[in-house]
C-alpha atoms as a PDB file:
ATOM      1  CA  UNK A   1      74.765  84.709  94.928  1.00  0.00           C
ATOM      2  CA  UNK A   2      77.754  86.842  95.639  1.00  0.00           C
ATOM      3  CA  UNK A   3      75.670  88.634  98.473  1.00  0.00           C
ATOM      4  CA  UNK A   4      74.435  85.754 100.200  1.00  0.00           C
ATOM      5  CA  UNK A   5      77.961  84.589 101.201  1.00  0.00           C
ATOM      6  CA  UNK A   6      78.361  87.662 102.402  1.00  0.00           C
ATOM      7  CA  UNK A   7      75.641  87.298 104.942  1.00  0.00           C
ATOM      8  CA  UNK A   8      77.019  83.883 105.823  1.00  0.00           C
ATOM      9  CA  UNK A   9      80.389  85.555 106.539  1.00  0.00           C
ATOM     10  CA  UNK A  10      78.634  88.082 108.662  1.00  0.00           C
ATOM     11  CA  UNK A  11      76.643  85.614 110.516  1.00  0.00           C
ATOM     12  CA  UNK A  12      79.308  84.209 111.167  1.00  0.00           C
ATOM     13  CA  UNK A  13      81.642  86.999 112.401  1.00  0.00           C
ATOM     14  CA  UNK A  14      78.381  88.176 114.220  1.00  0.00           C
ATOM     15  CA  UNK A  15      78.334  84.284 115.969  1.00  0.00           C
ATOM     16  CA  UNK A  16      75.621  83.237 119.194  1.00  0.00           C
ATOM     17  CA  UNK A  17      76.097  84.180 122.897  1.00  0.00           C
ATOM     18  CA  UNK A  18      78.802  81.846 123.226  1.00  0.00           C
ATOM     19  CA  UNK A  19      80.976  81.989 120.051  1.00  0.00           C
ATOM     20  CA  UNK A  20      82.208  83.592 116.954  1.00  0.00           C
ATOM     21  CA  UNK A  21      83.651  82.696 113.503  1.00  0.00           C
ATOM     22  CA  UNK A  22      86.569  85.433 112.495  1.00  0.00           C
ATOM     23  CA  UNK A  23      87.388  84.170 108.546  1.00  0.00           C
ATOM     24  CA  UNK A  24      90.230  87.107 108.373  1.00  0.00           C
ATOM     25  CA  UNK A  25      92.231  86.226 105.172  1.00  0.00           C
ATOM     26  CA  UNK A  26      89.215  86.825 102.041  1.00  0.00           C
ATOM     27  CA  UNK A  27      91.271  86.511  98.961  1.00  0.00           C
ATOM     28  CA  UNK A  28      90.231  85.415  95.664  1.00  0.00           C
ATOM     29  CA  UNK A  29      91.864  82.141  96.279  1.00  0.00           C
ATOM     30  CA  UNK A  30      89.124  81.542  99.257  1.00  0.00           C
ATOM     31  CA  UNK A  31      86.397  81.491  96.992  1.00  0.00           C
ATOM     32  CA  UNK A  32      84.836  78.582  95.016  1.00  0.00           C
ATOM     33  CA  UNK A  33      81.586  78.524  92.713  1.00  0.00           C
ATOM     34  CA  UNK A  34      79.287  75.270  93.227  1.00  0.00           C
ATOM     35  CA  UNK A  35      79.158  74.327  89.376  1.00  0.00           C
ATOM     36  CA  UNK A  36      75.476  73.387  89.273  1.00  0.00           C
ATOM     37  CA  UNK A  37      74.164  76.142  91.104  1.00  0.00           C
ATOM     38  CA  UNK A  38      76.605  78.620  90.773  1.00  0.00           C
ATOM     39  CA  UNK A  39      76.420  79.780  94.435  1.00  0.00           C
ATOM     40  CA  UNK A  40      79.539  81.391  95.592  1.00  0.00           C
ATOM     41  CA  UNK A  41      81.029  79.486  98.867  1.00  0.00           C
ATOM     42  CA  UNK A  42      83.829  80.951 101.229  1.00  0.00           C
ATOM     43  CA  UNK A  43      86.327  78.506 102.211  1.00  0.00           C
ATOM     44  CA  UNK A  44      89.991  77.794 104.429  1.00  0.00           C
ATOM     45  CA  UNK A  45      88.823  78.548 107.531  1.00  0.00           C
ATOM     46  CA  UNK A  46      92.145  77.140 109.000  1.00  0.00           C
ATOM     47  CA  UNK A  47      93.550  80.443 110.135  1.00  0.00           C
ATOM     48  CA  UNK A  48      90.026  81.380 111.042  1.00  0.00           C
ATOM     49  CA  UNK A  49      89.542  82.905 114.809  1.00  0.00           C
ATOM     50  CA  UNK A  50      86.840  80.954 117.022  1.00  0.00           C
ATOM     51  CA  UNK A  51      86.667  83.933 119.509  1.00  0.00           C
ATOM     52  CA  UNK A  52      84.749  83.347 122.613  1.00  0.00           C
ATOM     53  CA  UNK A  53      81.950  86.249 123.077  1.00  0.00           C
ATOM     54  CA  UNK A  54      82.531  88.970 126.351  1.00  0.00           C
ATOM     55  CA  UNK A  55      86.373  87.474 126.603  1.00  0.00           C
ATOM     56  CA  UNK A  56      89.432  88.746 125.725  1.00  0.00           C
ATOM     57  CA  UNK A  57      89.971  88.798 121.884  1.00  0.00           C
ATOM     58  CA  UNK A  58      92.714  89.956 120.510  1.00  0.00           C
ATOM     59  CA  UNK A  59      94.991  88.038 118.293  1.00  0.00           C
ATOM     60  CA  UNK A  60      98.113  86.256 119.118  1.00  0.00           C
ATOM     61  CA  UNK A  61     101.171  86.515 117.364  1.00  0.00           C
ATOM     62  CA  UNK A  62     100.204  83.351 115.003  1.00  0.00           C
ATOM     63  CA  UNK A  63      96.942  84.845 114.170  1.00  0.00           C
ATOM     64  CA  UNK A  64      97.462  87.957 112.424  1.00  0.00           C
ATOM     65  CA  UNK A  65      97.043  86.837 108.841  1.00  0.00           C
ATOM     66  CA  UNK A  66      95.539  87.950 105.681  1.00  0.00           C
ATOM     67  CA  UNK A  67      96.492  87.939 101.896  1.00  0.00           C
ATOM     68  CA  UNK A  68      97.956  91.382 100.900  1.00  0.00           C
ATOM     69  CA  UNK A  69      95.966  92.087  97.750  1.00  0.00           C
ATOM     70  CA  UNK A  70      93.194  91.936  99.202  1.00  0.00           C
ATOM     71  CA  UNK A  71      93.586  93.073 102.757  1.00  0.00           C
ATOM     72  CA  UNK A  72      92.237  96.684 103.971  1.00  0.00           C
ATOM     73  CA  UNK A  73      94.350  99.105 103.223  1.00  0.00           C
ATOM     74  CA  UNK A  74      93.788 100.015 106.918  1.00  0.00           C
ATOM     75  CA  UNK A  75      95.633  96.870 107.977  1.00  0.00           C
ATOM     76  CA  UNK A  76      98.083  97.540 105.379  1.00  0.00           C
ATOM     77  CA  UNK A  77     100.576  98.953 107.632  1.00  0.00           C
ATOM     78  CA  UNK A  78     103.603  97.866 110.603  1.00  0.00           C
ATOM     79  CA  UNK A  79     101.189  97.993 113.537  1.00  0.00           C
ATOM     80  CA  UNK A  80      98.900  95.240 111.994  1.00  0.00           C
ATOM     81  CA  UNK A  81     101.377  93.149 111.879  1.00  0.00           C
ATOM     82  CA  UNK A  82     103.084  94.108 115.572  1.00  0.00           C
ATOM     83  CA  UNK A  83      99.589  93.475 117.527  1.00  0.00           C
ATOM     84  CA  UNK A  84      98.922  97.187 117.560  1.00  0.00           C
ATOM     85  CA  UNK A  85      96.144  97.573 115.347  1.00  0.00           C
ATOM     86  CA  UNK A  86      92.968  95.191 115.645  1.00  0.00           C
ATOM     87  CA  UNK A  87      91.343  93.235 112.838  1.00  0.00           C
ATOM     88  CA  UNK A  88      87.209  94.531 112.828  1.00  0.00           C
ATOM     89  CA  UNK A  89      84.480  92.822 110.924  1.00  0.00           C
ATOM     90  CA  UNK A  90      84.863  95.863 108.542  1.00  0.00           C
ATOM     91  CA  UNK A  91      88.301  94.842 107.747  1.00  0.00           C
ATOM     92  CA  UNK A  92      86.857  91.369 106.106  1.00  0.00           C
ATOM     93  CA  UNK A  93      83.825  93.079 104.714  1.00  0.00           C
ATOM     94  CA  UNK A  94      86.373  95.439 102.722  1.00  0.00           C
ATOM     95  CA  UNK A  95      88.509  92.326 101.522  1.00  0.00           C
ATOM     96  CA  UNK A  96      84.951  91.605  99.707  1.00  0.00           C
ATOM     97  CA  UNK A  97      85.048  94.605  97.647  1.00  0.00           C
ATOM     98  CA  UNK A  98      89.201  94.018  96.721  1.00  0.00           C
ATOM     99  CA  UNK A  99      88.421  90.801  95.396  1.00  0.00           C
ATOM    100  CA  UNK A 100      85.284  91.369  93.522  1.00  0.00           C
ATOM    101  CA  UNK A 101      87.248  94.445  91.932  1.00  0.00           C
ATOM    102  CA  UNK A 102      90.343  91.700  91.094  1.00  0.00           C
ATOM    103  CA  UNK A 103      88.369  89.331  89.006  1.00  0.00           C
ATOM    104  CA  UNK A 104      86.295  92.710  87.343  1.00  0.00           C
ATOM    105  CA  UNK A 105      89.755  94.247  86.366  1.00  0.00           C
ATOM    106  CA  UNK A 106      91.604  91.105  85.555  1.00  0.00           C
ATOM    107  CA  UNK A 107      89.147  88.707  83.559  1.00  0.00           C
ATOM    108  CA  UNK A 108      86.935  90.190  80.457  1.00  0.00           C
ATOM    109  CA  UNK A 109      84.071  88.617  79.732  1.00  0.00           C
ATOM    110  CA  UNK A 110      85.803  85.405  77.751  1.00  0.00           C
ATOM    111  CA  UNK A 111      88.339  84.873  81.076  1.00  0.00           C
ATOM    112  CA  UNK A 112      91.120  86.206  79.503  1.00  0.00           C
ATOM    113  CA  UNK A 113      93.379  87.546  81.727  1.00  0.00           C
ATOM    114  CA  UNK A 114      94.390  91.389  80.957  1.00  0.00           C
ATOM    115  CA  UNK A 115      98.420  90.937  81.726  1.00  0.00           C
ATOM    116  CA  UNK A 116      98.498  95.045  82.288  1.00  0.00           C
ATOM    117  CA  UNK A 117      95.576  95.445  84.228  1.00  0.00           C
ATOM    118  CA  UNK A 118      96.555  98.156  86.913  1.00  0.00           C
ATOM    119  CA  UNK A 119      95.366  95.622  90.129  1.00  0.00           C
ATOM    120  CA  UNK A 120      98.447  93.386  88.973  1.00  0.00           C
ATOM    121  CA  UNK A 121     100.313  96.216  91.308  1.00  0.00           C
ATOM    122  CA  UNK A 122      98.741  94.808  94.394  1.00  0.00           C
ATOM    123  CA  UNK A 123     100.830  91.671  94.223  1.00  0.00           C
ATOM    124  CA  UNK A 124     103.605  92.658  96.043  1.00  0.00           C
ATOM    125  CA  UNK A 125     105.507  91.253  99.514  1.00  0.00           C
ATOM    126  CA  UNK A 126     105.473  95.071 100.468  1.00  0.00           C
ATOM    127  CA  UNK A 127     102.621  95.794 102.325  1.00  0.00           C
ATOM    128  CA  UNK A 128     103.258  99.432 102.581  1.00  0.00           C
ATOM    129  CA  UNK A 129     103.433  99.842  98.506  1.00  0.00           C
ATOM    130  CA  UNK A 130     100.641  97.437  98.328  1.00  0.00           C
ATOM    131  CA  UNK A 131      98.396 100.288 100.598  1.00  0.00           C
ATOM    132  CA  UNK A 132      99.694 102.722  98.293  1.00  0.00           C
ATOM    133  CA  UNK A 133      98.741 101.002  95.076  1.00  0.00           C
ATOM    134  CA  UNK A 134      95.202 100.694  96.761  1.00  0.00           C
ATOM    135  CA  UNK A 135      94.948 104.247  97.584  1.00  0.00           C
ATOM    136  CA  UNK A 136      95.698 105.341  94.661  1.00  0.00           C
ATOM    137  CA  UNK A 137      93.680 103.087  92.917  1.00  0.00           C
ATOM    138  CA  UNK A 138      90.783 103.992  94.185  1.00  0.00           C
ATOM    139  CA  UNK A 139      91.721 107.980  93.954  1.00  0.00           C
ATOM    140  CA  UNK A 140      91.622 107.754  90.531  1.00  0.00           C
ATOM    141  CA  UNK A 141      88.722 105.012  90.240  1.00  0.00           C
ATOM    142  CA  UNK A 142      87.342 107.180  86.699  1.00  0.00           C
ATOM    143  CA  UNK A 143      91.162 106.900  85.277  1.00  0.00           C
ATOM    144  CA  UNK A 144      91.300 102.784  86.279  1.00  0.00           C
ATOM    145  CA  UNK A 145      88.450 101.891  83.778  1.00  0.00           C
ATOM    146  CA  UNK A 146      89.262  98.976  81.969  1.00  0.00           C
ATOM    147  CA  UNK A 147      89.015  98.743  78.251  1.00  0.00           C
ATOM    148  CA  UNK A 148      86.843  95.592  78.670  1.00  0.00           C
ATOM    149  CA  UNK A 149      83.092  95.765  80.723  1.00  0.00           C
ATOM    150  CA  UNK A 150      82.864  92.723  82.333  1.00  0.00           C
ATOM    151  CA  UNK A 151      78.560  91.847  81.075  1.00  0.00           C
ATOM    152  CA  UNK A 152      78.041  88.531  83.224  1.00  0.00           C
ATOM    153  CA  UNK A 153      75.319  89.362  85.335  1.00  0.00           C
ATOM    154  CA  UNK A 154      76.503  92.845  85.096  1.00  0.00           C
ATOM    155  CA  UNK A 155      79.240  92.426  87.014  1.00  0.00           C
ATOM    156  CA  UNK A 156      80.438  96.027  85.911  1.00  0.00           C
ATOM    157  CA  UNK A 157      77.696  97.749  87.397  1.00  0.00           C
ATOM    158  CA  UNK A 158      77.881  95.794  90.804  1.00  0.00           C
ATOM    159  CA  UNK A 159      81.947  96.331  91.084  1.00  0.00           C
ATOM    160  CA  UNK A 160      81.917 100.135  90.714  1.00  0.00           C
ATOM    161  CA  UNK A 161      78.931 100.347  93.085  1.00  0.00           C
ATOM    162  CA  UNK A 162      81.108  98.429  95.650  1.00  0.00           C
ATOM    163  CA  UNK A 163      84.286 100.324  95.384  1.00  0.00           C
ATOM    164  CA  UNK A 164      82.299 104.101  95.430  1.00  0.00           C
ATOM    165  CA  UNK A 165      80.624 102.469  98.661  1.00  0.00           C
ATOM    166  CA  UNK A 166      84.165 101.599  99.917  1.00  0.00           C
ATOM    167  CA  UNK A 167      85.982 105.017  98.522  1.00  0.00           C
ATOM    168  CA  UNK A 168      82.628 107.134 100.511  1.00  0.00           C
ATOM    169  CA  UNK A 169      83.867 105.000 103.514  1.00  0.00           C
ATOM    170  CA  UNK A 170      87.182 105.596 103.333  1.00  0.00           C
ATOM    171  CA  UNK A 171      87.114 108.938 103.403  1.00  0.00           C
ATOM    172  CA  UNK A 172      84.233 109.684 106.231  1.00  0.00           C
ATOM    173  CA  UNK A 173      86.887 107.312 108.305  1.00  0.00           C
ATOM    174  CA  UNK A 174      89.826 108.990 107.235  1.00  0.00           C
ATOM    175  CA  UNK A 175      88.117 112.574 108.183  1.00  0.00           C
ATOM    176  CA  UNK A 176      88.572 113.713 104.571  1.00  0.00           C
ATOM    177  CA  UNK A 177      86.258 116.578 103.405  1.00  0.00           C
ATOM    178  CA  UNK A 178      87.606 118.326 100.252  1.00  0.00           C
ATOM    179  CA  UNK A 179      87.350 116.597  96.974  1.00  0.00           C
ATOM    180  CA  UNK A 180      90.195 117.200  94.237  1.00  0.00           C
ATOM    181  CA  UNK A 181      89.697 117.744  90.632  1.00  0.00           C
ATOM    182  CA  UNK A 182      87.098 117.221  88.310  1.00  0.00           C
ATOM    183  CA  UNK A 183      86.960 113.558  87.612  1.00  0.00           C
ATOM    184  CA  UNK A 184      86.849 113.237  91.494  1.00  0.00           C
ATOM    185  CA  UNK A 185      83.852 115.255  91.904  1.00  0.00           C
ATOM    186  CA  UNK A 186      82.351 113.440  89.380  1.00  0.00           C
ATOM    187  CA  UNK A 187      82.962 109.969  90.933  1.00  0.00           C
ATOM    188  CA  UNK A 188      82.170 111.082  94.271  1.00  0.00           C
ATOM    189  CA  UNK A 189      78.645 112.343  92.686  1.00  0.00           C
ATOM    190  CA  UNK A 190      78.368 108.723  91.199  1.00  0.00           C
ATOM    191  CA  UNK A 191      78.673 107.191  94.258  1.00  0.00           C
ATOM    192  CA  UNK A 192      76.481 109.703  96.536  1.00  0.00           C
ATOM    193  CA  UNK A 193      73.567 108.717  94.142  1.00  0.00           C
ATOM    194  CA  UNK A 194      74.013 104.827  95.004  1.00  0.00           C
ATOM    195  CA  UNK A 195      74.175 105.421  98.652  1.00  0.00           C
ATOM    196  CA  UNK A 196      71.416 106.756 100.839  1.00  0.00           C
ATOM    197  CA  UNK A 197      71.379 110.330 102.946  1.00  0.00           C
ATOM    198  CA  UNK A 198      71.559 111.078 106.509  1.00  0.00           C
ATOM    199  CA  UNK A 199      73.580 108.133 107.293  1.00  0.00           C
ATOM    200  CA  UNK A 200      74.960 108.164 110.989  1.00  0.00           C
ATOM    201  CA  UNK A 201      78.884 109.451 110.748  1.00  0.00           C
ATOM    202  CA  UNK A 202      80.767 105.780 109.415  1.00  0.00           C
ATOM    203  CA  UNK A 203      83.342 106.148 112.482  1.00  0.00           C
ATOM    204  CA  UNK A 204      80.409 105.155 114.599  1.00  0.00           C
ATOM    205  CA  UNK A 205      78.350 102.948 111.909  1.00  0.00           C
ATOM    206  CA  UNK A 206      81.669 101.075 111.073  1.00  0.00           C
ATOM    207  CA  UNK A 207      82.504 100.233 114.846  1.00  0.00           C
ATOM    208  CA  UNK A 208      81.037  96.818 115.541  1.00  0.00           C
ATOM    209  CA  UNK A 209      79.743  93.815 113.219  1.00  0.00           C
ATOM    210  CA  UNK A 210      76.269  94.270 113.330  1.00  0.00           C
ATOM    211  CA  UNK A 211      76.384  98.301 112.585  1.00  0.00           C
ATOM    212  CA  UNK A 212      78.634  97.777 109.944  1.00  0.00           C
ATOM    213  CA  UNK A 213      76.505  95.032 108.171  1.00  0.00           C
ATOM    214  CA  UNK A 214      73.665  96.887 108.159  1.00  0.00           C
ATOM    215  CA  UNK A 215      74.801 100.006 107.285  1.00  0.00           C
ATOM    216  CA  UNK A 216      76.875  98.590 104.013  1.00  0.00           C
ATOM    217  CA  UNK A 217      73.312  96.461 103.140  1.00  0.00           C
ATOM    218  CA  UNK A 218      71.331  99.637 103.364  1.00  0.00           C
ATOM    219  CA  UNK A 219      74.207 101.647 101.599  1.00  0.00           C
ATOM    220  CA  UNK A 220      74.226  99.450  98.422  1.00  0.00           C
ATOM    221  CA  UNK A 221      70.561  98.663  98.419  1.00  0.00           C
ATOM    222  CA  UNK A 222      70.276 100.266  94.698  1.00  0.00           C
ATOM    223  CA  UNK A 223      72.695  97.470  92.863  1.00  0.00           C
ATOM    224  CA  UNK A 224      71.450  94.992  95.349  1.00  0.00           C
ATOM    225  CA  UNK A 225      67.778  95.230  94.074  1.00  0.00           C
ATOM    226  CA  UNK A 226      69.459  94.792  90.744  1.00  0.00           C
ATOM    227  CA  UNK A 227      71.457  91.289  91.982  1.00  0.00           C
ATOM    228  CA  UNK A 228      68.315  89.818  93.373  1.00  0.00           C
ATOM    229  CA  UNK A 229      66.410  90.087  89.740  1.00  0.00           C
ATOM    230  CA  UNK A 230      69.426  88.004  88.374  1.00  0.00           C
ATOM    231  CA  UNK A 231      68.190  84.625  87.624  1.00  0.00           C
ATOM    232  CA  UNK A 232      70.090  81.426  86.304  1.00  0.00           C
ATOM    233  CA  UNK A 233      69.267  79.298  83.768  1.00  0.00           C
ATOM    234  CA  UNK A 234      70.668  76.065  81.847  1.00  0.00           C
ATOM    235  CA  UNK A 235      72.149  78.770  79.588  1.00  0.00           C
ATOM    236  CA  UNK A 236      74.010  80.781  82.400  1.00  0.00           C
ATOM    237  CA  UNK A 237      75.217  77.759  84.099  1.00  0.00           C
ATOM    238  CA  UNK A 238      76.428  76.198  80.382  1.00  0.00           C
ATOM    239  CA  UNK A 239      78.069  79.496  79.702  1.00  0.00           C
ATOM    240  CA  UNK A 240      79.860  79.638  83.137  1.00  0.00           C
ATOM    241  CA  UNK A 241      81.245  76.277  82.750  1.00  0.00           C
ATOM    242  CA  UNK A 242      82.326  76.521  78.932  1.00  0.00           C
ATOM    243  CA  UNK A 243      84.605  79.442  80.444  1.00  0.00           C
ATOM    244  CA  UNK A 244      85.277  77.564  83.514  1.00  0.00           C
ATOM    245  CA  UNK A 245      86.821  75.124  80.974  1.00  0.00           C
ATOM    246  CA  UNK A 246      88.517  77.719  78.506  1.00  0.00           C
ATOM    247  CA  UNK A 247      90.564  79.322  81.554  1.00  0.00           C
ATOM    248  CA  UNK A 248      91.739  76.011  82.641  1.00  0.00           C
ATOM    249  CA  UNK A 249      92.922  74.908  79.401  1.00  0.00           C
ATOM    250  CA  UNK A 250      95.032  78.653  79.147  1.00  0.00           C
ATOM    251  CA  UNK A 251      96.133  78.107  82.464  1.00  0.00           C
ATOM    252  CA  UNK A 252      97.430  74.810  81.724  1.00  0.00           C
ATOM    253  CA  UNK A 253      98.895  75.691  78.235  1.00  0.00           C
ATOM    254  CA  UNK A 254     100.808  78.284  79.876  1.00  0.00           C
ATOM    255  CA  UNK A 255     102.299  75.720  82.944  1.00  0.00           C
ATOM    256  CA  UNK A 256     103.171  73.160  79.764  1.00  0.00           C
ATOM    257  CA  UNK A 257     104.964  76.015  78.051  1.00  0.00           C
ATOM    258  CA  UNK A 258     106.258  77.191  81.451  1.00  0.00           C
ATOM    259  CA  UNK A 259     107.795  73.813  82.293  1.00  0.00           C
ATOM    260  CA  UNK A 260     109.266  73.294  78.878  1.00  0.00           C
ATOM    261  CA  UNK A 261     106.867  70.687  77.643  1.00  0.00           C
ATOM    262  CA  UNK A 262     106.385  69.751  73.684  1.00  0.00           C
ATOM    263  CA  UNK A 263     103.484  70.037  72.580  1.00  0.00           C
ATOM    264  CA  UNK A 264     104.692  68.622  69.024  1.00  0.00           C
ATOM    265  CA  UNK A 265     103.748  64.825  68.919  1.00  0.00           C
END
């Protein structure tokens, strides 16, 4: 479900011989769930790009956007925001991974929010700290572990996949070589046994839309077997919705609480 919106997003990004969609803000608020069949849906394309293909693309002042959170922590820096770095389709494809880590770090299996999960540090109007929280989140990926496993679908499974993917990434684009410490071997093991060998160097498989796509479907082809077996049934789409429900109702006990209301008769 989660994957096929991301090959709707690429299609999209990847567009005809005339045009191209460029979403450029994924954030957790841009997602919805259709309730009966519990397909995930991208949405607000308002600040999306419509980018003509062999023109002249890059942004304009108005059109460098994205939600900090969940932004790449490449873009997490002055020159995005001053025209001098670019927005690639690798950008958006990272924001994927943020917010699928968000809602495994944040939400246990009931929807109850974890008020000291360590991703509450991304929420900040500094972009610069924001990169740094990332960073180091994903340096010490082992250390982050939750106390709760989020089971649905095994969401767990699928969410440290995507983050080793992104943290193997990282690092091939970043030029890094040496590994650190014990716990970091160990994760980097983890995630060298979810990825295939001989991969082309990621500076060059990371460059365009289509290269990118296909080398982040090959690269998580393990968990993605796994995703495809996952079938719903009356019971998974009850289950969804009773929690669906149960979140709401916290959400709106807190605002009553928040805004003073009684709820005494």
């Amino acid at each position: 479900m989660y994957l096929d919106v991301l090959i709707g997003h690429y299609l999209l990004w990847k567009g005809n011989d005339k045009y191209r969609v460029e979403h450029t803000d994924i954030s957790a608020a841009n997602f919805g769930v259709d309730p009966l069949t519990l397909n995930v849906k991208i949405r607000d394309f308002d600040l999306a790009r419509l980018v003509r293909v062999n023109e002249p693309n890059g942004p304009r002042s108005t059109e460098r956007t994205g939600t900090t959170p969940f932004m790449a922590i490449e873009l997490l820096k002055k020159g995005y925001w001053e025209g001098d770095i670019g927005r690639l389709y690798r950008h958006d494809l990272e924001g994927f991974v943020w917010v699928v880590a968000y809602y495994a770090w944040v939400y246990d299996d009931a929807g109850i929010e974890v008020d000291n999960s360590p991703v509450r540090t991304w929420f900040t109007a500094d972009y610069e700290q924001c990169a740094k929280e990332k960073t180091y989140f994903l340096s010490e990926l082992k250390d982050m572990y939750p106390d709760h496993r989020l089971q649905i679908a095994n969401v767990w499974y699928y969410t440290l996949g995507l983050l080793r993917w992104l943290k193997r990434v990282r690092r091939q684009l970043e030029g890094e070589k040496d590994i650190e410490g014990e716990a970091e071997a160990e994760a980097e093991a983890e995630a060298q046994s979810l990825v295939n060998e001989g991969d082309q160097p990621a500076t060059a498989a990371m460059s365009d839309p289509k290269s990118a796509f296909e080398k982040f479907w090959e690269d998580i082809e393990r968990f993605r077997v796994k995703a495809d077996a996952v079938k719903l049934t009356p019971d998974v789409v009850k289950s969804f919705m009773s929690r669906k429900a149960d979140m709401a109702a916290r959400r709106d006990g807190r605002s009553a609480v928040g805004n003073g209301e009684s709820q005494a008769d």
